[in-house]
Protein backbone atom coordinates (compact mmCIF):
# COMPACT_ATOMS: atom_id res chain seq x y z
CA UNK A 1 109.13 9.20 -63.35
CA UNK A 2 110.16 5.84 -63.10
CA UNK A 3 112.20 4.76 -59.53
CA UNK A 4 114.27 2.48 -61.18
CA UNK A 5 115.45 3.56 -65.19
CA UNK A 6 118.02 5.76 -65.16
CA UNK A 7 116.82 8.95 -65.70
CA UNK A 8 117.80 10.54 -69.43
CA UNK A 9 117.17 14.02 -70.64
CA UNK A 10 117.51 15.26 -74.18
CA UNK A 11 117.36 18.52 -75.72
CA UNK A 12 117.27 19.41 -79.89
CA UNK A 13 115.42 21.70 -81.50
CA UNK A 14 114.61 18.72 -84.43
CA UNK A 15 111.31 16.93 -83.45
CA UNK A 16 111.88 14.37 -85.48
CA UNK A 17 115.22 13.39 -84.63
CA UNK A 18 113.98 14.26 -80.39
CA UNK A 19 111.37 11.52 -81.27
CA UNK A 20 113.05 9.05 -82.66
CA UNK A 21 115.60 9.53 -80.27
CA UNK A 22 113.23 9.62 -77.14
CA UNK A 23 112.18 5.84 -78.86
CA UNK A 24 115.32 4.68 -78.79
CA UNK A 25 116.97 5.22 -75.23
CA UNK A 26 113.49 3.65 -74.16
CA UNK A 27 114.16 0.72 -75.69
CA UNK A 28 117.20 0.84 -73.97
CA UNK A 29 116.31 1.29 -70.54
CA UNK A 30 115.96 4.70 -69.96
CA UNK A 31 113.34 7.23 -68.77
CA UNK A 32 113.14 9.80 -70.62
CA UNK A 33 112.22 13.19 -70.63
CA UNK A 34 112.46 16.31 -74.31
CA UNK A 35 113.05 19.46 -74.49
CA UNK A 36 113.31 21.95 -77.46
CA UNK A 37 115.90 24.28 -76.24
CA UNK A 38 117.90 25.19 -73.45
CA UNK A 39 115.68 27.46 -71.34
CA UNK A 40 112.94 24.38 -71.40
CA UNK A 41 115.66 21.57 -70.57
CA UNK A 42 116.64 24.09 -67.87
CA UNK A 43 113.22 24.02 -66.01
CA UNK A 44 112.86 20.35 -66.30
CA UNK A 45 115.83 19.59 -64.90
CA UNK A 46 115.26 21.81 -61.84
CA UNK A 47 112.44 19.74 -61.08
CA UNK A 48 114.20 16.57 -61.42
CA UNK A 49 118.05 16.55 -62.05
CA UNK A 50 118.79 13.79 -64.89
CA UNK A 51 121.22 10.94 -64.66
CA UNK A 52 122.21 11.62 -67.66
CA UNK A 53 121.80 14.13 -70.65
CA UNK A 54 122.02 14.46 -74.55
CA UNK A 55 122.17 17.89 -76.18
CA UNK A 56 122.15 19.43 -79.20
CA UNK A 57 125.18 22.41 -79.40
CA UNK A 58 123.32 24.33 -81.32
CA UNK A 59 119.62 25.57 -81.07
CA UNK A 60 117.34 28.18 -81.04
CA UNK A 61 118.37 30.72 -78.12
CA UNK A 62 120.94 29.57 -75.95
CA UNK A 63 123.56 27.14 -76.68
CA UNK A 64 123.82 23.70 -75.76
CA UNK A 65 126.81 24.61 -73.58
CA UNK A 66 125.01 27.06 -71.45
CA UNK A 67 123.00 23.71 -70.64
CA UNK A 68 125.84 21.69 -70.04
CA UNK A 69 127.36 24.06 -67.44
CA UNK A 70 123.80 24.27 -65.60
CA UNK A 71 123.37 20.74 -65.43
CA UNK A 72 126.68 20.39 -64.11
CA UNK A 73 126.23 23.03 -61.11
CA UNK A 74 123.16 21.10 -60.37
CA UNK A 75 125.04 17.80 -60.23
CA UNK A 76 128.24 17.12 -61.37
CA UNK A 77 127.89 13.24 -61.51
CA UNK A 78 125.58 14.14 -64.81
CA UNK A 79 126.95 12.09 -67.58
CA UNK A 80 126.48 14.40 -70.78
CA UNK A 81 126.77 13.85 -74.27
CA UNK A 82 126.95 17.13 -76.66
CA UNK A 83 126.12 15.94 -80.07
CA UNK A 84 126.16 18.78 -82.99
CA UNK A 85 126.34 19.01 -86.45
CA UNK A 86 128.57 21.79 -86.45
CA UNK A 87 131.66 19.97 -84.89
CA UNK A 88 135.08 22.18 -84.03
CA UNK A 89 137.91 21.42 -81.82
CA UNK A 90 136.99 24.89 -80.15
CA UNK A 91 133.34 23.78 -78.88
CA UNK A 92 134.49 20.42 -78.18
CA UNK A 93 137.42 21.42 -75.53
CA UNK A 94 134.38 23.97 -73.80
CA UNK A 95 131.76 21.48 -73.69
CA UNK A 96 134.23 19.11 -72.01
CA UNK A 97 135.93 21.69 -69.73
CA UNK A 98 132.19 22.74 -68.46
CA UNK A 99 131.48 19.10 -67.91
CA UNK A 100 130.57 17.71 -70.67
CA UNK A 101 131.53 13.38 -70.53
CA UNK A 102 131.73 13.32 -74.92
CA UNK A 103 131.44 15.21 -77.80
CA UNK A 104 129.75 13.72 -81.26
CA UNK A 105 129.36 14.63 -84.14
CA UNK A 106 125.94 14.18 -85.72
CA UNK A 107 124.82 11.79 -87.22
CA UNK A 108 125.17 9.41 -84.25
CA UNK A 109 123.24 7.04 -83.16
CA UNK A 110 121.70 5.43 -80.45
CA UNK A 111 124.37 3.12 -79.58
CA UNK A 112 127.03 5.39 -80.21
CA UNK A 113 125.50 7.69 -77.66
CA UNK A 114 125.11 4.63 -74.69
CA UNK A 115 128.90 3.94 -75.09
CA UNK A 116 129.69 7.76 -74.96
CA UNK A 117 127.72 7.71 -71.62
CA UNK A 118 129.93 4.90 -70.54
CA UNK A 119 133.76 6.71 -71.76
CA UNK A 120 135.48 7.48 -68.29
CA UNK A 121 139.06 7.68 -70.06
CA UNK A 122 140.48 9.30 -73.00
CA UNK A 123 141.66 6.48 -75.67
CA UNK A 124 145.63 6.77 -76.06
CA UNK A 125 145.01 4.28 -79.15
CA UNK A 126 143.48 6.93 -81.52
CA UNK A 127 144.43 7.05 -84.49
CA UNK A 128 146.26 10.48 -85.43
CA UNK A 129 145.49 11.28 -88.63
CA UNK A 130 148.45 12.31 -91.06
CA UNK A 131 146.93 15.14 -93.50
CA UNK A 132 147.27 18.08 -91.92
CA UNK A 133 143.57 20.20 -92.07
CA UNK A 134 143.03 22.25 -95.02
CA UNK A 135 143.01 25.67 -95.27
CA UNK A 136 138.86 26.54 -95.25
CA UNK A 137 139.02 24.12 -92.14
CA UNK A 138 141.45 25.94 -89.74
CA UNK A 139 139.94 28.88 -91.14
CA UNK A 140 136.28 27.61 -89.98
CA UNK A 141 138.13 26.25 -86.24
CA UNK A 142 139.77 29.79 -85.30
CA UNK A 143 136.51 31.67 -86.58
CA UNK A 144 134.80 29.05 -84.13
CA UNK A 145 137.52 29.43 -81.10
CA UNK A 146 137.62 33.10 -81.29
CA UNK A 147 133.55 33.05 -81.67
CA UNK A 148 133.55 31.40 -78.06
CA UNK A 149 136.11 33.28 -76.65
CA UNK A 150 133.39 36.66 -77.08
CA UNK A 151 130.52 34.28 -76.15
CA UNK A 152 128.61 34.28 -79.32
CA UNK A 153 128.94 38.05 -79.87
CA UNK A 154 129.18 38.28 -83.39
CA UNK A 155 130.31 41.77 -83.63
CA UNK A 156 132.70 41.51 -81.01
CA UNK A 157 134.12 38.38 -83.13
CA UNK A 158 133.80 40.47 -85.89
CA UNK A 159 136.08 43.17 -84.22
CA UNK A 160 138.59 41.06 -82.98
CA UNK A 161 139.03 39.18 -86.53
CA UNK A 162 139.10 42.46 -88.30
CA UNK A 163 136.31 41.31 -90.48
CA UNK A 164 133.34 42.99 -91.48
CA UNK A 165 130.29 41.47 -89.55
CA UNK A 166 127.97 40.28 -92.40
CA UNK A 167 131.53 38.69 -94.14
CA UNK A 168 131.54 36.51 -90.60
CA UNK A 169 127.44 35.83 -90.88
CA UNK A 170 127.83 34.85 -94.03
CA UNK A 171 130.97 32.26 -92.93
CA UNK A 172 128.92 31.17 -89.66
CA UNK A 173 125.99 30.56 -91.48
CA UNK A 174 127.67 27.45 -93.84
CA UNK A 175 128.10 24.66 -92.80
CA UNK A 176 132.03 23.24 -91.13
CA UNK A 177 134.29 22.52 -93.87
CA UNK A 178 134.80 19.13 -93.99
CA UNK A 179 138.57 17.36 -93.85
């Protein structure tokens, strides 16, 4: 690895995307090094903590916040990103509270990503929006909040929402509502 580029690491399960990804941050100025899922990031960044860190929430195996709370016991200077397609308020307030430095929502690109490195502050000038979410959507959020409150235990989530567990598969497995 490279003395002088910062050093980047970034996990998702999506080749493609990891590629053209991987292309991009070089171009930027960054070394680079992929993984495919959590338990691979994991050893690579035992061998060499990253500078920074872009990861996918939600993968094959573990979840991108398992990463996020590694890479912050190994150094908690780590600037990460947590980018997922599956955005709730409920995964966004745990990957921050484990250390995460943003949270976006895919798709995002390249630049997007640099500036979310770069966020030390909340911004006071967001916009709130003024329609309240709809039903399916705080429906989706709780199933999500109460989902990481058992720690991905589907049953157990099942149990505690008095649903029937294949009801909740069959909810987990669509995709967020949108707003």
């Amino acid at each position: 690895m490279s003395e002088n580029l910062p050093l980047l690491l970034i996990v998702d399960d999506d080749p493609t995307f990891r590629r053209v990804l991987e292309r991009a941050m070089q171009r930027r100025g960054y070394e680079v090094m992929t993984a495919e899922n959590v338990d691979d990031a994991i050893v690579l960044a035992n061998e060499q903590a990253p500078e920074y860190a872009i990861i996918d929430l939600k993968m094959q195996g573990a979840s991108g916040l398992e990463l996020v709370k590694h890479l912050h016991q190994l150094d908690a200077e780590t600037r990460m990103v947590v980018l997922t397609g599956y955005a709730s308020i409920a995964t966004a307030v745990e990957a921050i509270k484990l250390g995460a430095t943003h949270y976006l929502a895919k798709p995002a690109n390249a630049d997007e990503i640099v500036a979310a490195f770069a966020r030390t502050e909340g911004d006071a000038d967001l916009a709130v929006n003024d329609h309240p979410l709809s039903v399916d959507r705080l429906e989706w959020e709780h199933i999500q909040r109460v989902l990481q409150e058992h720690e991905g235990n589907v049953s157990a989530t099942a149990r505690a929402l008095k649903m029937h567990r294949r009801t909740l598969q069959r909810k987990l497995g669509k995709y967020p509502v949108r707003e």
